[in-house]
C-alpha atoms as a PDB file:
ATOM      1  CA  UNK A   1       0.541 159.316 126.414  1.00  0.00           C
ATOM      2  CA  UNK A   2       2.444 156.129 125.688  1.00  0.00           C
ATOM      3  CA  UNK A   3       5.966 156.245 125.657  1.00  0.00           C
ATOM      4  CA  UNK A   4       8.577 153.328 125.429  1.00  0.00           C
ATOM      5  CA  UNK A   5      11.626 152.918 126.031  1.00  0.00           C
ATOM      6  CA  UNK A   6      13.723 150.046 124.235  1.00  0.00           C
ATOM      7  CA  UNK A   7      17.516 149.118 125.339  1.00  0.00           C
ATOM      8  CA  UNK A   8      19.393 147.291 122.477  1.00  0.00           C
ATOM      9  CA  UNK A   9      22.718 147.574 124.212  1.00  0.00           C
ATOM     10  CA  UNK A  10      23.894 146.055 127.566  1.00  0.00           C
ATOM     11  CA  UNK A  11      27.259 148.310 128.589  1.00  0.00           C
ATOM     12  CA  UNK A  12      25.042 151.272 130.404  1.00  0.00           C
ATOM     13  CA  UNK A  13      22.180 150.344 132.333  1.00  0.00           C
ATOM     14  CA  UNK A  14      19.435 153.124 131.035  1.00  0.00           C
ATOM     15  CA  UNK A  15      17.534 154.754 133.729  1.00  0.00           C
ATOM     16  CA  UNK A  16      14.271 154.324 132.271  1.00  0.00           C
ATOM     17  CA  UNK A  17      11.897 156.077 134.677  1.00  0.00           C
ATOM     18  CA  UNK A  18      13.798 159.545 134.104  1.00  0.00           C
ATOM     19  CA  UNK A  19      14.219 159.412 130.441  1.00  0.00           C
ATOM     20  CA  UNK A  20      10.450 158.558 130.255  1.00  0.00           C
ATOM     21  CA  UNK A  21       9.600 161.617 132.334  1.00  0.00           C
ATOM     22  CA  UNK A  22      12.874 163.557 130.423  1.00  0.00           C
ATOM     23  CA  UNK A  23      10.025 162.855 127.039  1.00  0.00           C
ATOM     24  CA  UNK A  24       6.718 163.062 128.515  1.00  0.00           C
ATOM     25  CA  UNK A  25       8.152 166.796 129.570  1.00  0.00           C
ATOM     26  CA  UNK A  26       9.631 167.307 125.940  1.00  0.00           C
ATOM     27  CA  UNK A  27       6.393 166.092 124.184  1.00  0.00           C
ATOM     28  CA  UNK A  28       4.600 168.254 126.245  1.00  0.00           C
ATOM     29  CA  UNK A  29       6.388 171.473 125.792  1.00  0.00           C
ATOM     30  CA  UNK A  30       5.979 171.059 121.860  1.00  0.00           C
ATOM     31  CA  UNK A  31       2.860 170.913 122.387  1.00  0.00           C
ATOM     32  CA  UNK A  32       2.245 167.112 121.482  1.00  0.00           C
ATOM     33  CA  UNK A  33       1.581 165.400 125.399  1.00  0.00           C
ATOM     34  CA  UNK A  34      -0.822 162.746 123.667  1.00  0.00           C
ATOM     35  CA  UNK A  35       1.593 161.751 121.070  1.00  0.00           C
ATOM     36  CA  UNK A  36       2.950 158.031 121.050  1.00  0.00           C
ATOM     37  CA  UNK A  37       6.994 157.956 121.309  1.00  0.00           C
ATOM     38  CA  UNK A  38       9.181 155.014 120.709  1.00  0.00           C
ATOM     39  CA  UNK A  39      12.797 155.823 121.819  1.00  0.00           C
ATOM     40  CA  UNK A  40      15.723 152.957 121.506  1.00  0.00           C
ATOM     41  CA  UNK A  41      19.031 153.063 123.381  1.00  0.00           C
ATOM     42  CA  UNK A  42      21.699 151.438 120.858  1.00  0.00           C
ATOM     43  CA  UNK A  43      25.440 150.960 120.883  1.00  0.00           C
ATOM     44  CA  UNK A  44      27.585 152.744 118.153  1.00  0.00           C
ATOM     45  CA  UNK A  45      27.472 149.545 115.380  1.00  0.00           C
ATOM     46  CA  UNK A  46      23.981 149.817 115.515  1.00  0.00           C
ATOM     47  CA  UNK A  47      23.907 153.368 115.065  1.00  0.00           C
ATOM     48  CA  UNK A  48      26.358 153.425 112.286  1.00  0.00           C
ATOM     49  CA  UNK A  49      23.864 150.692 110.591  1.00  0.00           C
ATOM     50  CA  UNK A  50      20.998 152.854 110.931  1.00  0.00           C
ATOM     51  CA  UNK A  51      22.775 156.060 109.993  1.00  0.00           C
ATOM     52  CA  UNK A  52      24.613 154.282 106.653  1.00  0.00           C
ATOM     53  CA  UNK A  53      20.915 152.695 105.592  1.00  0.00           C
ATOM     54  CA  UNK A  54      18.578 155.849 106.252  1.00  0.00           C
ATOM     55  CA  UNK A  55      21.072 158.889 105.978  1.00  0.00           C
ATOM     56  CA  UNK A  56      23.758 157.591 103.891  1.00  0.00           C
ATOM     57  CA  UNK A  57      26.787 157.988 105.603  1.00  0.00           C
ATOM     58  CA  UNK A  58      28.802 155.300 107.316  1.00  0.00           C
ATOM     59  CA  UNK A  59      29.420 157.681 110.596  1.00  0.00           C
ATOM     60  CA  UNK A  60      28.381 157.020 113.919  1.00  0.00           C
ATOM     61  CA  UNK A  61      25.949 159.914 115.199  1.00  0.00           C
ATOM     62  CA  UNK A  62      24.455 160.377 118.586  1.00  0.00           C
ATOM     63  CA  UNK A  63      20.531 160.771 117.763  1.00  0.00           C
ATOM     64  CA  UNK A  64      18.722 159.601 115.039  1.00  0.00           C
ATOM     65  CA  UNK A  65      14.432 160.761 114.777  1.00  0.00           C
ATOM     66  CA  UNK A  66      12.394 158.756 112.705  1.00  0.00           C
ATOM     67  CA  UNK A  67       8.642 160.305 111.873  1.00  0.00           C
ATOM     68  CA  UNK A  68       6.305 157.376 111.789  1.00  0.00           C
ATOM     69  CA  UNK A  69       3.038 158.767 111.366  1.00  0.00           C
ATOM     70  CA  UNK A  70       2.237 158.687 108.060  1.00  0.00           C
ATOM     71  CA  UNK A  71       0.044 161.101 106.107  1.00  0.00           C
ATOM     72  CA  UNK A  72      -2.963 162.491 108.306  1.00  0.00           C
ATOM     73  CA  UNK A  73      -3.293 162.645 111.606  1.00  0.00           C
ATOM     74  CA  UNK A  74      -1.401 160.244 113.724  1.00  0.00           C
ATOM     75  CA  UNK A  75      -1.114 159.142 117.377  1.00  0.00           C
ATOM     76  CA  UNK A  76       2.514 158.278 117.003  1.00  0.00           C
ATOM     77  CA  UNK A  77       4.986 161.168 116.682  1.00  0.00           C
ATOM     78  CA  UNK A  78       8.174 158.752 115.840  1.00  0.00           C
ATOM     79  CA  UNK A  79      11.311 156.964 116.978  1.00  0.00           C
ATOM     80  CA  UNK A  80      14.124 158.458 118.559  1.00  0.00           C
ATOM     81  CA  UNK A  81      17.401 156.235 118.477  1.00  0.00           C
ATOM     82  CA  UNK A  82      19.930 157.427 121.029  1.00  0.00           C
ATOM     83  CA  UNK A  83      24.181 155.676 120.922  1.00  0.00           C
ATOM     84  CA  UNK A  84      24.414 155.175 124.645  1.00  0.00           C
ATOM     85  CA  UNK A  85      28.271 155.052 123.200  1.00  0.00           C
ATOM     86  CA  UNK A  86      27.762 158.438 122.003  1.00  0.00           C
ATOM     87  CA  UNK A  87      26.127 159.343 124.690  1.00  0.00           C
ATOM     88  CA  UNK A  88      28.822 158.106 126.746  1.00  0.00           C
ATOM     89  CA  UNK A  89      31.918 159.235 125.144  1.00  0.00           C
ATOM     90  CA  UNK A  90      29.952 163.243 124.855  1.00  0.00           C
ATOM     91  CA  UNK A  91      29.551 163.399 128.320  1.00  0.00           C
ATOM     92  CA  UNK A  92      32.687 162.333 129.419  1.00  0.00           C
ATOM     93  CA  UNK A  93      34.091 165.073 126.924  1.00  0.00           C
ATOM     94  CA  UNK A  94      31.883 168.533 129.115  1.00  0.00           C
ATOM     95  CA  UNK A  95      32.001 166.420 132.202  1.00  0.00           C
ATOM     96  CA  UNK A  96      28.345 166.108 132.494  1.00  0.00           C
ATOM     97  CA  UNK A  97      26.408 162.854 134.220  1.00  0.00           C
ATOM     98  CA  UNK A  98      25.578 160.152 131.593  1.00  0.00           C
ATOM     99  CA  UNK A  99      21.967 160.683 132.805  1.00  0.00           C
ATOM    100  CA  UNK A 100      22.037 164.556 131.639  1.00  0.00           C
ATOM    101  CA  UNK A 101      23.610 163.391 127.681  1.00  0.00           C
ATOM    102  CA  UNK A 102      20.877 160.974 127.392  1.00  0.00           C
ATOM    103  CA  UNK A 103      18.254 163.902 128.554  1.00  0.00           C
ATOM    104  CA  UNK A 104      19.441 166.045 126.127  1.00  0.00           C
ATOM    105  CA  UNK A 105      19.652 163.285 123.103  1.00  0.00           C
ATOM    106  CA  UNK A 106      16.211 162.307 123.933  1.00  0.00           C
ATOM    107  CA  UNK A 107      14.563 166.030 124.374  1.00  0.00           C
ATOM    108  CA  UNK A 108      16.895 166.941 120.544  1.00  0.00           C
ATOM    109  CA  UNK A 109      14.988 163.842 118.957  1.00  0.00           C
ATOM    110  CA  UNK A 110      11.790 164.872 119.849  1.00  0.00           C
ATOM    111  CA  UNK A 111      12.493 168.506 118.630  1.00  0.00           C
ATOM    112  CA  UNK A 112      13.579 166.683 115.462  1.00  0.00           C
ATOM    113  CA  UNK A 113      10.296 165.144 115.031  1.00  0.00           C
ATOM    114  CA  UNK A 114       8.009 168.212 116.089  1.00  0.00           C
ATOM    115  CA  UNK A 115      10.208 170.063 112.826  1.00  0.00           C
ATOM    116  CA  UNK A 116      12.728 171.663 114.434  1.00  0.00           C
ATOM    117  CA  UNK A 117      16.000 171.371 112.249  1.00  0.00           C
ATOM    118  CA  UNK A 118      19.912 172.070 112.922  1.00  0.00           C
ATOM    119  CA  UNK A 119      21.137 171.914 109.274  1.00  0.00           C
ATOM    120  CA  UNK A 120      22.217 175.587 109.543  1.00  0.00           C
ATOM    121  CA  UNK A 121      23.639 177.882 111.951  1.00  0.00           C
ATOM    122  CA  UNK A 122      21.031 180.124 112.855  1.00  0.00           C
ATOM    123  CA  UNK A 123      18.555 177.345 113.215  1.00  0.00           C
ATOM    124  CA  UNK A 124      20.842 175.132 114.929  1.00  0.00           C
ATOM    125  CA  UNK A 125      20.799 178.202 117.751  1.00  0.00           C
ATOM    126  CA  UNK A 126      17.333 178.137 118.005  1.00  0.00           C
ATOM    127  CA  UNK A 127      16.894 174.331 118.799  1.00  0.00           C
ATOM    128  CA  UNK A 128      19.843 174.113 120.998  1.00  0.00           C
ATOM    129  CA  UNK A 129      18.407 177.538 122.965  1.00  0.00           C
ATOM    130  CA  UNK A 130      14.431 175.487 123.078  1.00  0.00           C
ATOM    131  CA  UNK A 131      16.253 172.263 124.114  1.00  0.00           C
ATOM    132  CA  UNK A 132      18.134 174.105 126.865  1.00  0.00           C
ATOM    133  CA  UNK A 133      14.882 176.048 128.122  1.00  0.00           C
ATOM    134  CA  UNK A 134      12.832 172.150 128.059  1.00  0.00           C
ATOM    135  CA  UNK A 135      15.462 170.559 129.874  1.00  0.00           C
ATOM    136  CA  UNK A 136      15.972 173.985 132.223  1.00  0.00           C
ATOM    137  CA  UNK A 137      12.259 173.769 133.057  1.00  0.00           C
ATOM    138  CA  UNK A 138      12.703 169.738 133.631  1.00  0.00           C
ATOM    139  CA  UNK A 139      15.511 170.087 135.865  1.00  0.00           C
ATOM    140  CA  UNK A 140      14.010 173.402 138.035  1.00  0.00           C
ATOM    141  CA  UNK A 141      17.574 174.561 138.083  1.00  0.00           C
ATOM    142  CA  UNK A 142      19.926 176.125 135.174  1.00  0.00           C
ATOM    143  CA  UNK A 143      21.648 173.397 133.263  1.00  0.00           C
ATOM    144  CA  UNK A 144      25.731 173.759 132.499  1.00  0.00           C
ATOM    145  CA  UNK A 145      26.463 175.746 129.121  1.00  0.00           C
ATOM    146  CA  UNK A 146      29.234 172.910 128.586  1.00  0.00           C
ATOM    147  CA  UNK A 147      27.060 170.562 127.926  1.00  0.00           C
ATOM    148  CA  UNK A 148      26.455 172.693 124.175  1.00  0.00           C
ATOM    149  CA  UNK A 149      30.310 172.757 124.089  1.00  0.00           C
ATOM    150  CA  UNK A 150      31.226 172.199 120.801  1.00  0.00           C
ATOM    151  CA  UNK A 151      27.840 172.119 118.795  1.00  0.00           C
ATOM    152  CA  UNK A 152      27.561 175.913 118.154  1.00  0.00           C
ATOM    153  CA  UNK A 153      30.174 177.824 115.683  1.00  0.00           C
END
């Protein structure tokens, strides 16, 4: 199961061989290990670009999933674009590593692609409670509640 990793940004150096394994354990646990990922590590300008052209707003955002595969069946599940900015700035916030945002960014894209969805309350719960149980199961050990400060009501 081919998955890349892309840095467009040069302030954070990405650790590369964890966030691979942080998505081969993601894709797995949604039940889609021989799916082909793309995930790109941006700065805030870019991620206000993508976000104004795909999503309409002129915000930055921290994760942005993309679905590339088309009608029928596909090998490639999508694109997730994480703000190492973002990324950056959150963690800082919950005082949580850099390394554990990016985990988290990159797992939430890849729920985003396998339908998961966090428009509403109740289904914002859900996702946050599967993301926390992947990257639980990644880690072997129980992962800090602050790290979803702020993203529930």
């Amino acid at each position: 199961m081919p998955v890349a990793l892309e840095s467009r940004q040069s302030r954070v150096r990405v650790p590369r061989r964890r966030l691979q394994a942080t998505a081969r354990a993601a894709l797995a646990a949604v039940g889609r290990s021989g799916a082909e990922l793309h995930v790109t590590f941006v700065d805030d300008a870019i991620m206000r670009r993508l976000n104004a052209r795909y999503r309409g707003t002129r915000k930055r955002t921290d994760v942005l999933a993309f679905d590339l595969g088309g009608p029928g069946p596909s090998p490639s599940l999508g694109e997730v674009v994480v703000s190492v900015d973002t990324a950056a700035r959150q963690a800082a916030a919950v005082g949580v590593s850099l390394a554990l945002e990016l985990d988290l960014l990159v797992i939430h894209g890849i729920l985003h692609l396998a339908g998961w969805d966090d428009t509403r309350p109740r289904e914002a719960r859900c996702m946050h409670e599967r993301a926390r149980a992947i990257l639980t199961g990644i880690r072997r050990r129980p992962v800090p509640t602050r790290l979803w400060a702020g993203l529930l009501p």
